[in-house]
PDB file of N, CA and C in Angstrom:
ATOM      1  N   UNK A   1     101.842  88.530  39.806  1.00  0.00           N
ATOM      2  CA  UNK A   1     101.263  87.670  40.821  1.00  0.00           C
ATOM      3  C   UNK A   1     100.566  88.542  41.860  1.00  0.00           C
ATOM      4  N   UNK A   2      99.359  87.864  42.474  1.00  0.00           N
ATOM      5  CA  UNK A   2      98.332  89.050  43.225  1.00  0.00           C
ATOM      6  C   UNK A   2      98.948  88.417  44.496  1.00  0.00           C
ATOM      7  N   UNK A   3      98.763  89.139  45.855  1.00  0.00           N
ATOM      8  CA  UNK A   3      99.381  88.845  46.938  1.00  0.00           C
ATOM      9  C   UNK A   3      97.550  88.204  47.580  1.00  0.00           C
ATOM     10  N   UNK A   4      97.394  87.271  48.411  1.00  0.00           N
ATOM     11  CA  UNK A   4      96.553  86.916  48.787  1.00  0.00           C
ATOM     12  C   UNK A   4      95.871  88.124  50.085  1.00  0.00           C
ATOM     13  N   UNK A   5      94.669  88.072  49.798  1.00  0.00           N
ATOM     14  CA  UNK A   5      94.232  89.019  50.765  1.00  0.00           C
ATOM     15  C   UNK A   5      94.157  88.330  52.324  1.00  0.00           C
ATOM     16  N   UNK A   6      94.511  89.378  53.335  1.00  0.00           N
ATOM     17  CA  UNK A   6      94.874  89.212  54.417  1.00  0.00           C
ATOM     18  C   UNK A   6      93.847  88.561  55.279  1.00  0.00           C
ATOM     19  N   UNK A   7      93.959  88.021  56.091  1.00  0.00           N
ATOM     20  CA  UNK A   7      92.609  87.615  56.895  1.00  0.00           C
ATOM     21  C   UNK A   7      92.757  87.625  58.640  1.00  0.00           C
ATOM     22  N   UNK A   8      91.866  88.322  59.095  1.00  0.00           N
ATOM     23  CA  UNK A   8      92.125  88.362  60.145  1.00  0.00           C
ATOM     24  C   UNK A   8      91.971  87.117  61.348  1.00  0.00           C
ATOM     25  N   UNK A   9      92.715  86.731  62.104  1.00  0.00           N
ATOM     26  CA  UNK A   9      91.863  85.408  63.177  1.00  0.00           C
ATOM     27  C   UNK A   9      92.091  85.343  64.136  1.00  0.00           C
ATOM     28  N   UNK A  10      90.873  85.323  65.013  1.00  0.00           N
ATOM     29  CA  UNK A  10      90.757  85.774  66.449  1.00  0.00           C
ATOM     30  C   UNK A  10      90.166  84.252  67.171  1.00  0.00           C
ATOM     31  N   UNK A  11      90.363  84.711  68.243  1.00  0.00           N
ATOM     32  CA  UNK A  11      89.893  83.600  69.268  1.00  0.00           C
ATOM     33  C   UNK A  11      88.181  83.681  69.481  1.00  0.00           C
ATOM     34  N   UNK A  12      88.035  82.652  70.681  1.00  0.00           N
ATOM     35  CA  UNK A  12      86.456  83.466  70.863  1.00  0.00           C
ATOM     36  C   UNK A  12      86.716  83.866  71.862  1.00  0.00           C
ATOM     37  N   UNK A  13      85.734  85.426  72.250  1.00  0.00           N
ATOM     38  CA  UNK A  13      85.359  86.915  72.934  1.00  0.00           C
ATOM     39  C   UNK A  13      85.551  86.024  74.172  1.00  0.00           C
ATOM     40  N   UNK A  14      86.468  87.067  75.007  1.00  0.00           N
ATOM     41  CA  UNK A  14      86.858  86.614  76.137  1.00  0.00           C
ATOM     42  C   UNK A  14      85.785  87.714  77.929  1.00  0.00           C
ATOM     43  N   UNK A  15      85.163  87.987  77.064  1.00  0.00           N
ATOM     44  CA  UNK A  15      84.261  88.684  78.169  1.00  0.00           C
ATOM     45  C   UNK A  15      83.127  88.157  77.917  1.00  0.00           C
ATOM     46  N   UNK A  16      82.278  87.874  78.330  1.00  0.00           N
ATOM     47  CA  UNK A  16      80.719  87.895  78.331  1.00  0.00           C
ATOM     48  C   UNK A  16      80.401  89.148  77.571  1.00  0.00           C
ATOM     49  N   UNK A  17      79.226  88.916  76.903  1.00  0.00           N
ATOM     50  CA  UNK A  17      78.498  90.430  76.083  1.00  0.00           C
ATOM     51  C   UNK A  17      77.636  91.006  77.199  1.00  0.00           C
ATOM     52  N   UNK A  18      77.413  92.162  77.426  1.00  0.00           N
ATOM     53  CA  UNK A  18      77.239  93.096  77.990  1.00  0.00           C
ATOM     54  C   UNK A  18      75.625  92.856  78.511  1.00  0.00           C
ATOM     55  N   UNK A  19      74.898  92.427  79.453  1.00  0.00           N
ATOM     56  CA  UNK A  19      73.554  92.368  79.951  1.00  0.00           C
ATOM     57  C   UNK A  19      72.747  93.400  79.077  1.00  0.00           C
ATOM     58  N   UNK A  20      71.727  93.729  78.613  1.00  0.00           N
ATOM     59  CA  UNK A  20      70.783  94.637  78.484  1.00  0.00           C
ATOM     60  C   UNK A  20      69.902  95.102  80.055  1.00  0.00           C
ATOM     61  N   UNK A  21      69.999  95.717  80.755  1.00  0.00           N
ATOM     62  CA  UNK A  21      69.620  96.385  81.724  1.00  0.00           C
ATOM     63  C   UNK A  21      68.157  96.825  81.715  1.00  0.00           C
ATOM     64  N   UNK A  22      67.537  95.599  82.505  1.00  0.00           N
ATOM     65  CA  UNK A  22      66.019  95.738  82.736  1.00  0.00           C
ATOM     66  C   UNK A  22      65.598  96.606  83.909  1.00  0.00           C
ATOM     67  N   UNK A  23      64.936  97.641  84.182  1.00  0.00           N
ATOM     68  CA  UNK A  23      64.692  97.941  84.942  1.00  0.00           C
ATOM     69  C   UNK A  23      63.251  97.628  86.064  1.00  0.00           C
ATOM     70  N   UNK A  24      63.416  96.894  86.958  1.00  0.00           N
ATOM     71  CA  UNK A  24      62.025  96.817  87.722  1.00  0.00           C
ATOM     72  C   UNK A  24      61.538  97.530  88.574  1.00  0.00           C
ATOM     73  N   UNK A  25      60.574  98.102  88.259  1.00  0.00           N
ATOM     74  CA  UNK A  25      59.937  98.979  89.290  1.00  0.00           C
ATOM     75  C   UNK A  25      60.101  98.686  90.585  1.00  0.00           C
ATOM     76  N   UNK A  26      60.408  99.506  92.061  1.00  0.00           N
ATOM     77  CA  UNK A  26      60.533  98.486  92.893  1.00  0.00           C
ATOM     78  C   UNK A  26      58.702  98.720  93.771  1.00  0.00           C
ATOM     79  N   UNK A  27      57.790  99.400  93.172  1.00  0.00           N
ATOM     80  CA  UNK A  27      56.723  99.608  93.565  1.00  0.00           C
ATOM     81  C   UNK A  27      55.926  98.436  93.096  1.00  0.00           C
ATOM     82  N   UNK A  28      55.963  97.972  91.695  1.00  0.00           N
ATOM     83  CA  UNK A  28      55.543  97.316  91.875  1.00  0.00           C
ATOM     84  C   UNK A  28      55.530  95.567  92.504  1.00  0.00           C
ATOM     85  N   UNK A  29      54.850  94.561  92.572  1.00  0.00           N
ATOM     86  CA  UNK A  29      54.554  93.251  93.442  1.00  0.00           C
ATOM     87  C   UNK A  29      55.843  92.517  92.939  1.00  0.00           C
ATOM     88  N   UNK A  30      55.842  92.797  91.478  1.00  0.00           N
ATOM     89  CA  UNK A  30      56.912  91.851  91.087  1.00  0.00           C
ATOM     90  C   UNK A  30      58.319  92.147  91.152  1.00  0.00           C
ATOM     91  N   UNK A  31      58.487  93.360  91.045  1.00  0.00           N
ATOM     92  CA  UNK A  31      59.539  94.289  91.642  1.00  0.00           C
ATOM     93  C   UNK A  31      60.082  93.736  92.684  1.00  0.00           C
ATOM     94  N   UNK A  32      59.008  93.644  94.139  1.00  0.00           N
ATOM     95  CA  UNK A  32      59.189  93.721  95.783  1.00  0.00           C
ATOM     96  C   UNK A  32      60.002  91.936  95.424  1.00  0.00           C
ATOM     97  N   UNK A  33      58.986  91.073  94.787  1.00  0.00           N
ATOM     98  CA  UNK A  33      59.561  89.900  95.156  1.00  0.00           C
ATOM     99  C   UNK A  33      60.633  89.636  94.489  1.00  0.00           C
ATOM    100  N   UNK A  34      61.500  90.555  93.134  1.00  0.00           N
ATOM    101  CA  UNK A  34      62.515  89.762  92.577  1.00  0.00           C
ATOM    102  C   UNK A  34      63.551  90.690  93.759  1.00  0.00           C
ATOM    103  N   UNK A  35      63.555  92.012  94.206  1.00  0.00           N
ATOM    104  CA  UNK A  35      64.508  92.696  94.549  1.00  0.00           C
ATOM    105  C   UNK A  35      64.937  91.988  96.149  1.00  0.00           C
ATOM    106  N   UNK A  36      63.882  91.458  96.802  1.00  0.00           N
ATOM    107  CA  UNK A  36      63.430  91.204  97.649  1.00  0.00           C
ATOM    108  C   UNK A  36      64.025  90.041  97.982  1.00  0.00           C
ATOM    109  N   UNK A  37      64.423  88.640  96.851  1.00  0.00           N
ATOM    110  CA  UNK A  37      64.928  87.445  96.579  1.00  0.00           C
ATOM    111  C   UNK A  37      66.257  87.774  96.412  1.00  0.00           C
ATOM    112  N   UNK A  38      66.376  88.720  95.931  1.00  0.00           N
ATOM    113  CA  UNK A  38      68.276  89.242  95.601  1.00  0.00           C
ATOM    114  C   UNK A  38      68.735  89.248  96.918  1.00  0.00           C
ATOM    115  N   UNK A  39      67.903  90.441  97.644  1.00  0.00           N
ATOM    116  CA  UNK A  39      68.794  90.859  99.075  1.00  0.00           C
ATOM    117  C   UNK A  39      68.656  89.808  99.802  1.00  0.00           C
ATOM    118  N   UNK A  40      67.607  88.751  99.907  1.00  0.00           N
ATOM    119  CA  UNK A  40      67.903  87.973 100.778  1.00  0.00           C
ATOM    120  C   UNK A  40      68.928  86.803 100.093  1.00  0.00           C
ATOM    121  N   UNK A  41      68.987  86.620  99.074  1.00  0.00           N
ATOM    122  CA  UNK A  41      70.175  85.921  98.290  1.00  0.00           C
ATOM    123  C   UNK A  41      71.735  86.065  99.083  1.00  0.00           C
ATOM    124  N   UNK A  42      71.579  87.337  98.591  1.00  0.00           N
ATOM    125  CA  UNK A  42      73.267  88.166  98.928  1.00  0.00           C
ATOM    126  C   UNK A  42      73.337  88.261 100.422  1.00  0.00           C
ATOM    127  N   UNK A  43      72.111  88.760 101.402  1.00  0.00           N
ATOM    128  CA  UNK A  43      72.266  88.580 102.941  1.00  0.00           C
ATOM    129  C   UNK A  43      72.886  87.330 103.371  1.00  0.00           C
ATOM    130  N   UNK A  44      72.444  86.119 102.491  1.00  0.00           N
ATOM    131  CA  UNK A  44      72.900  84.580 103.090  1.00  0.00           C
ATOM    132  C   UNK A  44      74.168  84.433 102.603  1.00  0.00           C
ATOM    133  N   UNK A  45      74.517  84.807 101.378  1.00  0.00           N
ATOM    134  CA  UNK A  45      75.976  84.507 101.007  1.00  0.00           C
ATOM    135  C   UNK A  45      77.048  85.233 102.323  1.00  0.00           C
ATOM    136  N   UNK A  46      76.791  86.614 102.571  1.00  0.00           N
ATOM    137  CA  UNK A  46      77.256  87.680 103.546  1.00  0.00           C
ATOM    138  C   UNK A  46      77.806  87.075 104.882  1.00  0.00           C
ATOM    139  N   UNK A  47      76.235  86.546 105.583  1.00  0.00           N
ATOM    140  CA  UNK A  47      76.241  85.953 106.483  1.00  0.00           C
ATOM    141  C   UNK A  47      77.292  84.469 106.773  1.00  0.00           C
ATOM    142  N   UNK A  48      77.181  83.791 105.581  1.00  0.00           N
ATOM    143  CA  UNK A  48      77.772  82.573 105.588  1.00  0.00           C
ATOM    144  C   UNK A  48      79.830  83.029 105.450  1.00  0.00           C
ATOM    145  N   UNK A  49      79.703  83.371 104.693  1.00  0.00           N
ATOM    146  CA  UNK A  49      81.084  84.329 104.749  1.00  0.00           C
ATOM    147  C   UNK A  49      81.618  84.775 105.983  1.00  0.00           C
ATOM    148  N   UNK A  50      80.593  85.269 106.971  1.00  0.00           N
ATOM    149  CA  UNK A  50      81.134  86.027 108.465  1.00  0.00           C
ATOM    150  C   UNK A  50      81.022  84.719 109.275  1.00  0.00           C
ATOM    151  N   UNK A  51      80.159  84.084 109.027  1.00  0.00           N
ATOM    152  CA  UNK A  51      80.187  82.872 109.879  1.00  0.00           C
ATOM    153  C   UNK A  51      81.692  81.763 109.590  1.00  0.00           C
ATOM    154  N   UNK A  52      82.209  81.466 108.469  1.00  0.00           N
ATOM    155  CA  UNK A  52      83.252  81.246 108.165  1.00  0.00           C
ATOM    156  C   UNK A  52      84.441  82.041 108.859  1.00  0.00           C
ATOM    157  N   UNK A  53      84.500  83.315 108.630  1.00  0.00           N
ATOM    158  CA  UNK A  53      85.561  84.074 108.905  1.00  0.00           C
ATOM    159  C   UNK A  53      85.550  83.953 110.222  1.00  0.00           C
ATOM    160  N   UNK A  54      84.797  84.377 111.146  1.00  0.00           N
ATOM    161  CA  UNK A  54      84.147  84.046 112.460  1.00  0.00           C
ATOM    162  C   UNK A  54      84.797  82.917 113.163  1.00  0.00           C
ATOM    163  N   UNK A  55      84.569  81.283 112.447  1.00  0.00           N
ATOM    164  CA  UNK A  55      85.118  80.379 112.884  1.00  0.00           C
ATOM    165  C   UNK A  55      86.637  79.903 112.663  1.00  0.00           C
ATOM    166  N   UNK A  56      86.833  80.401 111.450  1.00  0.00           N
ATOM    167  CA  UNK A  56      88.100  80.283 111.391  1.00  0.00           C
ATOM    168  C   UNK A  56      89.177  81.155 111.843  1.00  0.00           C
ATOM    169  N   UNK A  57      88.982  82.435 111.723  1.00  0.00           N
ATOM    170  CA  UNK A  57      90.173  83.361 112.585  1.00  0.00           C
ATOM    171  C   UNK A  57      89.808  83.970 114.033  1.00  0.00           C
ATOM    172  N   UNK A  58      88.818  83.908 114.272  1.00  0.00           N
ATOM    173  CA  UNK A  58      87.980  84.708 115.278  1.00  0.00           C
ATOM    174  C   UNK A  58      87.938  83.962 116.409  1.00  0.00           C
ATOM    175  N   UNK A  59      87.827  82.032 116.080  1.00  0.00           N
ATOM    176  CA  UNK A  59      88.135  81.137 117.103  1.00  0.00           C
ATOM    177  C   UNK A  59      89.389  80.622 117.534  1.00  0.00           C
ATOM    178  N   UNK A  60      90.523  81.660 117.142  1.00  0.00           N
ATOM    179  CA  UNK A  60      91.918  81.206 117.413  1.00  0.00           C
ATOM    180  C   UNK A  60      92.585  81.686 118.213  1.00  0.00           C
ATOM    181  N   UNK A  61      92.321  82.842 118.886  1.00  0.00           N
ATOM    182  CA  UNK A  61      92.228  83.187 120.709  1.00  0.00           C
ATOM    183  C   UNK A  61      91.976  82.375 121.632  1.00  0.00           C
ATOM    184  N   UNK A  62      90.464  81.510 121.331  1.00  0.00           N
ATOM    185  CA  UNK A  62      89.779  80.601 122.170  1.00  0.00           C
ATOM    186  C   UNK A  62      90.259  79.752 122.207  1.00  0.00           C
ATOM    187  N   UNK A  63      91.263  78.840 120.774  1.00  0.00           N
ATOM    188  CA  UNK A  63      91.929  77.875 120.526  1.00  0.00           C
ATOM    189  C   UNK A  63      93.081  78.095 121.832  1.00  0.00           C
ATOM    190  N   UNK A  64      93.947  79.061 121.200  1.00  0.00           N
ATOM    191  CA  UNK A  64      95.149  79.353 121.862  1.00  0.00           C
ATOM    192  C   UNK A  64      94.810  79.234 123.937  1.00  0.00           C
ATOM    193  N   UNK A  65      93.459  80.090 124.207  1.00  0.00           N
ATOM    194  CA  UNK A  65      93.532  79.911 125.836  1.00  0.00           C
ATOM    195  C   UNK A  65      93.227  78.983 126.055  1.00  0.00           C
ATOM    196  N   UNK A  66      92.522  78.130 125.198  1.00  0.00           N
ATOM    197  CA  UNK A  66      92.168  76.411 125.777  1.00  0.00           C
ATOM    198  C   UNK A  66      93.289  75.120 125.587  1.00  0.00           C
ATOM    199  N   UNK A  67      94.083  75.682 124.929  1.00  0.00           N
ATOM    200  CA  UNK A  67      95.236  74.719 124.511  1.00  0.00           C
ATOM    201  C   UNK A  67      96.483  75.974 124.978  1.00  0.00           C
ATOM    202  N   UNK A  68      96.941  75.930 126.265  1.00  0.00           N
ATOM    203  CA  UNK A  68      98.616  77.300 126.040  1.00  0.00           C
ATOM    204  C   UNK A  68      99.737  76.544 125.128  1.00  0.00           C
ATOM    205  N   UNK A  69      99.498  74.648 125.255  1.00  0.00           N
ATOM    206  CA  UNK A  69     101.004  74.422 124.924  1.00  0.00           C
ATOM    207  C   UNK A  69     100.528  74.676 122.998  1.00  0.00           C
ATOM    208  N   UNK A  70      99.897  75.263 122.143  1.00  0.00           N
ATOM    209  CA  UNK A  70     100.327  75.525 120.926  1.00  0.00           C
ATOM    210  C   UNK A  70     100.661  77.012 121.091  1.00  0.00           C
ATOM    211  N   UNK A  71     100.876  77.616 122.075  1.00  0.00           N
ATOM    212  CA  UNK A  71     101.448  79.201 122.075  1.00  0.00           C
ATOM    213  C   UNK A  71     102.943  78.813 122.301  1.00  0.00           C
ATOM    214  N   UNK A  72     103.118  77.712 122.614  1.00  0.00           N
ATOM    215  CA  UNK A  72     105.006  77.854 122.828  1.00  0.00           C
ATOM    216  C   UNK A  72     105.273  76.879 121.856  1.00  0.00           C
ATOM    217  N   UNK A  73     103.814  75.953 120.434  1.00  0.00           N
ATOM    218  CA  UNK A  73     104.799  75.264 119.499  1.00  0.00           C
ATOM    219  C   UNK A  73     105.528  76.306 118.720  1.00  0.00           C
ATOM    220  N   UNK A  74     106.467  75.515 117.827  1.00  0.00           N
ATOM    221  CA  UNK A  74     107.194  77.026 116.937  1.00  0.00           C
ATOM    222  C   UNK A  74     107.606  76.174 115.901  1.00  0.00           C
ATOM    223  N   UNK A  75     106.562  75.905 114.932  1.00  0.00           N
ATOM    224  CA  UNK A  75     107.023  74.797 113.565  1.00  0.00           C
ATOM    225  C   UNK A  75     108.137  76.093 112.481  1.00  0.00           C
ATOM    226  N   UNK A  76     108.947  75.356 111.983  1.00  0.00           N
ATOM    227  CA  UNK A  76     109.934  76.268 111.454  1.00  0.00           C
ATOM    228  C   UNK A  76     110.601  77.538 111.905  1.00  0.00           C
ATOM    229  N   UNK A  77     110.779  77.239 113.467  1.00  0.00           N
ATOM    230  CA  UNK A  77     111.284  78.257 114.316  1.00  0.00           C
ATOM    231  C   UNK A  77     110.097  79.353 114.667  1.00  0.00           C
ATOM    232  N   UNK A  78     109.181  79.328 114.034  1.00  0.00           N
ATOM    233  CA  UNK A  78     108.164  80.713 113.849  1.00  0.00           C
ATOM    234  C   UNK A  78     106.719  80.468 115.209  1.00  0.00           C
ATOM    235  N   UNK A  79     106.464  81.064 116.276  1.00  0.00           N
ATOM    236  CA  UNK A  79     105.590  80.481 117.254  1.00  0.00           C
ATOM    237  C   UNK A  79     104.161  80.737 115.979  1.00  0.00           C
ATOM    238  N   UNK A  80     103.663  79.549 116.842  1.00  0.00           N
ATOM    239  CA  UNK A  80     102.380  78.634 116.094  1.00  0.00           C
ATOM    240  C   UNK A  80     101.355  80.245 115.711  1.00  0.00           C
ATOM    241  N   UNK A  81     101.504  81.188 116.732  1.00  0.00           N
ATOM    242  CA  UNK A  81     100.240  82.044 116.527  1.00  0.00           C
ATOM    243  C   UNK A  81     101.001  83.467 115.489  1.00  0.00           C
ATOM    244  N   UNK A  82     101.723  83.592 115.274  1.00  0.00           N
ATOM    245  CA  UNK A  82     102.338  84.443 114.407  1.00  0.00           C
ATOM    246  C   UNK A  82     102.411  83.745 113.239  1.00  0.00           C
ATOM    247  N   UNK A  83     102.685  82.390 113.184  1.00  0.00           N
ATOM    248  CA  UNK A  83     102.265  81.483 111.607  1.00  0.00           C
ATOM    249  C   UNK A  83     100.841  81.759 111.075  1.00  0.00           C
ATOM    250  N   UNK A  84     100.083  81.644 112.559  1.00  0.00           N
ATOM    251  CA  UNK A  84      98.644  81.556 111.641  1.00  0.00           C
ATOM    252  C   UNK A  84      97.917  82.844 111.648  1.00  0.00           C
ATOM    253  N   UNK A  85      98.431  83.755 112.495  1.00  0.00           N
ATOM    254  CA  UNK A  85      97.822  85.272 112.522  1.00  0.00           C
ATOM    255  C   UNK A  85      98.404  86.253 111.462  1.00  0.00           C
ATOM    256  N   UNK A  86      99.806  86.023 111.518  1.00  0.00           N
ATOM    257  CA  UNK A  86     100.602  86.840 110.416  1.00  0.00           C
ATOM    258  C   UNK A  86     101.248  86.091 109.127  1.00  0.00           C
ATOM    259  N   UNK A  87     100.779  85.412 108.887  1.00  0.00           N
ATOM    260  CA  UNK A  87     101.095  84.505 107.834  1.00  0.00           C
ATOM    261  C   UNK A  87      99.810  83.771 107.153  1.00  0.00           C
ATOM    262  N   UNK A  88      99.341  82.584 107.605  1.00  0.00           N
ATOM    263  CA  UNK A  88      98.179  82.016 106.886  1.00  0.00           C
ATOM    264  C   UNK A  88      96.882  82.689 106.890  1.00  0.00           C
ATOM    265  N   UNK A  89      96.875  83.730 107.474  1.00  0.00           N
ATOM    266  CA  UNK A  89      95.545  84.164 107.464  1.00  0.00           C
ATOM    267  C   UNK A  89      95.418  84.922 106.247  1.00  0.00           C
ATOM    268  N   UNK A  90      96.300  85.649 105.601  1.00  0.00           N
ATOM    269  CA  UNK A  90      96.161  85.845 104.338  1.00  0.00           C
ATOM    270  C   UNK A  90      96.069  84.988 102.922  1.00  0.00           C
ATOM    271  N   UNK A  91      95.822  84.130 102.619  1.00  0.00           N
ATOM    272  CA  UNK A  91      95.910  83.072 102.064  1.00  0.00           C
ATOM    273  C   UNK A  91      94.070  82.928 102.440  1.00  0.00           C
ATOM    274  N   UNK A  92      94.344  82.155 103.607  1.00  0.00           N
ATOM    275  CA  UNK A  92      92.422  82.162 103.942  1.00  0.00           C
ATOM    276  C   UNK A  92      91.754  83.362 104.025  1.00  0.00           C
ATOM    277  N   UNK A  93      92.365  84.543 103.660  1.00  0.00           N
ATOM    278  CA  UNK A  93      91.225  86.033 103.571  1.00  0.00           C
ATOM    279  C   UNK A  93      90.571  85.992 101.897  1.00  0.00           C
ATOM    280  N   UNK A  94      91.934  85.363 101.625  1.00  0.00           N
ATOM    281  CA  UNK A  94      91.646  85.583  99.348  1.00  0.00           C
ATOM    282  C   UNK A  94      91.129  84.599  99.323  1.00  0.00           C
ATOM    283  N   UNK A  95      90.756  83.184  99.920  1.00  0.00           N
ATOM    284  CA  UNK A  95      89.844  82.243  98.997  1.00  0.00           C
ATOM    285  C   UNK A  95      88.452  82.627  99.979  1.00  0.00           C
ATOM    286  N   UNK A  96      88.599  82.949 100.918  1.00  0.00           N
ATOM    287  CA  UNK A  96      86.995  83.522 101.734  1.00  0.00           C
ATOM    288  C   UNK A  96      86.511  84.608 100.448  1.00  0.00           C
ATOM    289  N   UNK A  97      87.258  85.653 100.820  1.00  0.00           N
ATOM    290  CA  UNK A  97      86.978  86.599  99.646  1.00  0.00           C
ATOM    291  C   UNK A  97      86.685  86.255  98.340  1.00  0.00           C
ATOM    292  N   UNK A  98      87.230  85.246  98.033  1.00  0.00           N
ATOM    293  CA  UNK A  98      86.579  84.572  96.317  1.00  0.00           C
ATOM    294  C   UNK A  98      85.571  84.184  96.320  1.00  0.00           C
ATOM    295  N   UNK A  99      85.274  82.874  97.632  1.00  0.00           N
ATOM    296  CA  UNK A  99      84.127  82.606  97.574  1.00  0.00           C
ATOM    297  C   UNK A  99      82.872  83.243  97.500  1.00  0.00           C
ATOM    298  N   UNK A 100      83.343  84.482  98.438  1.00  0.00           N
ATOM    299  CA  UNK A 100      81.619  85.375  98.391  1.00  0.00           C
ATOM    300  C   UNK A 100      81.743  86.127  96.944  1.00  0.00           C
ATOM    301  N   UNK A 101      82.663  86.476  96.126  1.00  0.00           N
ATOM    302  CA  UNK A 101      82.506  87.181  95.232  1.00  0.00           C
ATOM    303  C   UNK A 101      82.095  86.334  94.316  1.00  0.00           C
ATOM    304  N   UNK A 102      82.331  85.168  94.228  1.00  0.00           N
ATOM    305  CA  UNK A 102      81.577  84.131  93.109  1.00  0.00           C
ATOM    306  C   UNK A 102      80.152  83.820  93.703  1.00  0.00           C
ATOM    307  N   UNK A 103      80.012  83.979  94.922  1.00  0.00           N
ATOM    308  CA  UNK A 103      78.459  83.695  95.264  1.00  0.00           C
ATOM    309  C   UNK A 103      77.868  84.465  94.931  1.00  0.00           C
ATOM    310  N   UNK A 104      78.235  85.860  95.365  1.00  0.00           N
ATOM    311  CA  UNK A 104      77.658  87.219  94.835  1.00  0.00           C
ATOM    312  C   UNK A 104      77.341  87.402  93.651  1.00  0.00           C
ATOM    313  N   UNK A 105      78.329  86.973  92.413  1.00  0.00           N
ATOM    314  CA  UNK A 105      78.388  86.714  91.233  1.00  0.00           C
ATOM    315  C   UNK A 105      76.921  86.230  90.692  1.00  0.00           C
ATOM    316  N   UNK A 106      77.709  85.063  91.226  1.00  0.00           N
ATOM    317  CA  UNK A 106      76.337  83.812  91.128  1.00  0.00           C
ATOM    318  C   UNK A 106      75.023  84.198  91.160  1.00  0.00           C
ATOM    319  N   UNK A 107      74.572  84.998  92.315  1.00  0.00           N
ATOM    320  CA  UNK A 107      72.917  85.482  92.835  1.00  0.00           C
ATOM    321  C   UNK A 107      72.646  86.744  91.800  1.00  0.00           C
ATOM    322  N   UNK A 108      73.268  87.617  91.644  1.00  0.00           N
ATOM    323  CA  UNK A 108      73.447  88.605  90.600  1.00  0.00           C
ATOM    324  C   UNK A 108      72.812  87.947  89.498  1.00  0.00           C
ATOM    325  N   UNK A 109      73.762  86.790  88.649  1.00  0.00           N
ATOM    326  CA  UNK A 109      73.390  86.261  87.348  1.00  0.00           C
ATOM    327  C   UNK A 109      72.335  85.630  87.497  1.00  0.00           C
ATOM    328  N   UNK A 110      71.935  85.085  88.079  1.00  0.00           N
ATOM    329  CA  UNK A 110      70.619  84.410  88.191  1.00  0.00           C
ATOM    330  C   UNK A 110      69.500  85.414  88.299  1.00  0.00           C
ATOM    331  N   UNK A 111      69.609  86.318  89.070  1.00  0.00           N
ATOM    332  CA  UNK A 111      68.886  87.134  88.762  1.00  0.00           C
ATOM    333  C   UNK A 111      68.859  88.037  87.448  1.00  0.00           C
ATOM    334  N   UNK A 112      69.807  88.675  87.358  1.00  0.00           N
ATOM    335  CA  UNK A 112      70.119  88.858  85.533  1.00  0.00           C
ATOM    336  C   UNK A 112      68.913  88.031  84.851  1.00  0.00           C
ATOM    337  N   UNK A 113      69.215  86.668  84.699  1.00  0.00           N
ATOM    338  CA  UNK A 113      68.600  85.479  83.794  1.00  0.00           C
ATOM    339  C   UNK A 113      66.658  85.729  84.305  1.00  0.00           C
ATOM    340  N   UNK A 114      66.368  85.775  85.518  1.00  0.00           N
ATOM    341  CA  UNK A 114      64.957  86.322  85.585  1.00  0.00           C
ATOM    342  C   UNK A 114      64.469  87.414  85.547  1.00  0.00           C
ATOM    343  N   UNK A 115      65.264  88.178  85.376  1.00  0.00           N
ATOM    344  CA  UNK A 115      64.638  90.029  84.545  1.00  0.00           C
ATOM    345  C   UNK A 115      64.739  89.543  83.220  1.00  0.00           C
ATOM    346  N   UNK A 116      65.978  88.771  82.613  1.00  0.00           N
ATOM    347  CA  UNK A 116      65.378  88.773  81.058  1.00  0.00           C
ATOM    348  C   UNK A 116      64.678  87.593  80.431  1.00  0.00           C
ATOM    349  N   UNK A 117      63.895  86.239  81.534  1.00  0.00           N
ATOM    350  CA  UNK A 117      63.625  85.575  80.978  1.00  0.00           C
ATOM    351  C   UNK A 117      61.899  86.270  81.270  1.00  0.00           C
ATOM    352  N   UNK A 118      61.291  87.229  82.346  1.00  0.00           N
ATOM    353  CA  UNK A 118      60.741  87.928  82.602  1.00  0.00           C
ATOM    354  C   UNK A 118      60.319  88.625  81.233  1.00  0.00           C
ATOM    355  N   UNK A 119      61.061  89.545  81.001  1.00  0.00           N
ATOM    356  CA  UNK A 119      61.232  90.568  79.914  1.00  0.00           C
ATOM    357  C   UNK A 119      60.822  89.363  78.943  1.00  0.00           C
ATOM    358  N   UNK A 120      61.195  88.434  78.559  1.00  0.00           N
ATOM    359  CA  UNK A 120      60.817  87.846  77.070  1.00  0.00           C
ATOM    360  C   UNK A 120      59.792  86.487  77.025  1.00  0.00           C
ATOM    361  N   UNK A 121      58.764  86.860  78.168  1.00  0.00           N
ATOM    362  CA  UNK A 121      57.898  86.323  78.011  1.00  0.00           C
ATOM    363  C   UNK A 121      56.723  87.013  77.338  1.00  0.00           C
ATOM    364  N   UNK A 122      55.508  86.310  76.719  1.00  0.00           N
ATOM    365  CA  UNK A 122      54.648  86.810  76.453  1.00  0.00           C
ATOM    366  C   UNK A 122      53.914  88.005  77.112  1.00  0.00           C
TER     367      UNK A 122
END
């Protein structure tokens, strides 16, 4: 009796395949305007990110001197500004931080997609 030959079985590829790496001149016109669309891409994601961070941890001094009685609340024994300075603010640093890295992501691939839809035009 023959033993059946083995077969291997895999899932599907859990990375993306690897970009081919276009290079654009940055001298030339078309260069200036794709490199040009990136940075201002990624400047707005940046910006919007600091403006977030800005309002949310940065305005909680201003909170605290315009309101004193949440400096003496103390939900679960813990005063209100050590909950949200030493405690929740980490939590809101990693989804801030996600967000710009998926935006970043985001402006990257899109650009990716117009160097090679660029590249494979006539």
């Amino acid at each position: 009796m023959t033993e059946p030959q083995r077969v291997r079985v895999t899932g599907p590829p859990r990375r993306r395949p690897a970009v081919r790496r276009v290079d654009v001149d940055e001298d030339t016109r078309l260069g200036e305007v794709y490199l040009g669309s990136l940075m201002r891409a990624q400047l707005s994601i940046a910006l919007r990110t600091l403006a977030v961070l800005f309002l949310g941890v940065g305005s909680l001094p201003l909170l605290f001197w315009l309101a004193p009685g949440l400096v003496r609340t103390a939900p679960f024994g813990i005063p209100l500004p050590w909950l949200l300075l030493g405690v929740l603010v980490y939590p809101f640093l990693f989804l801030l931080g996600r967000w710009y890295l998926r935006g970043a992501e985001r402006n990257e691939a899109s650009y990716a997609d117009l160097l090679r839809s660029d590249d494979e035009a006539p």
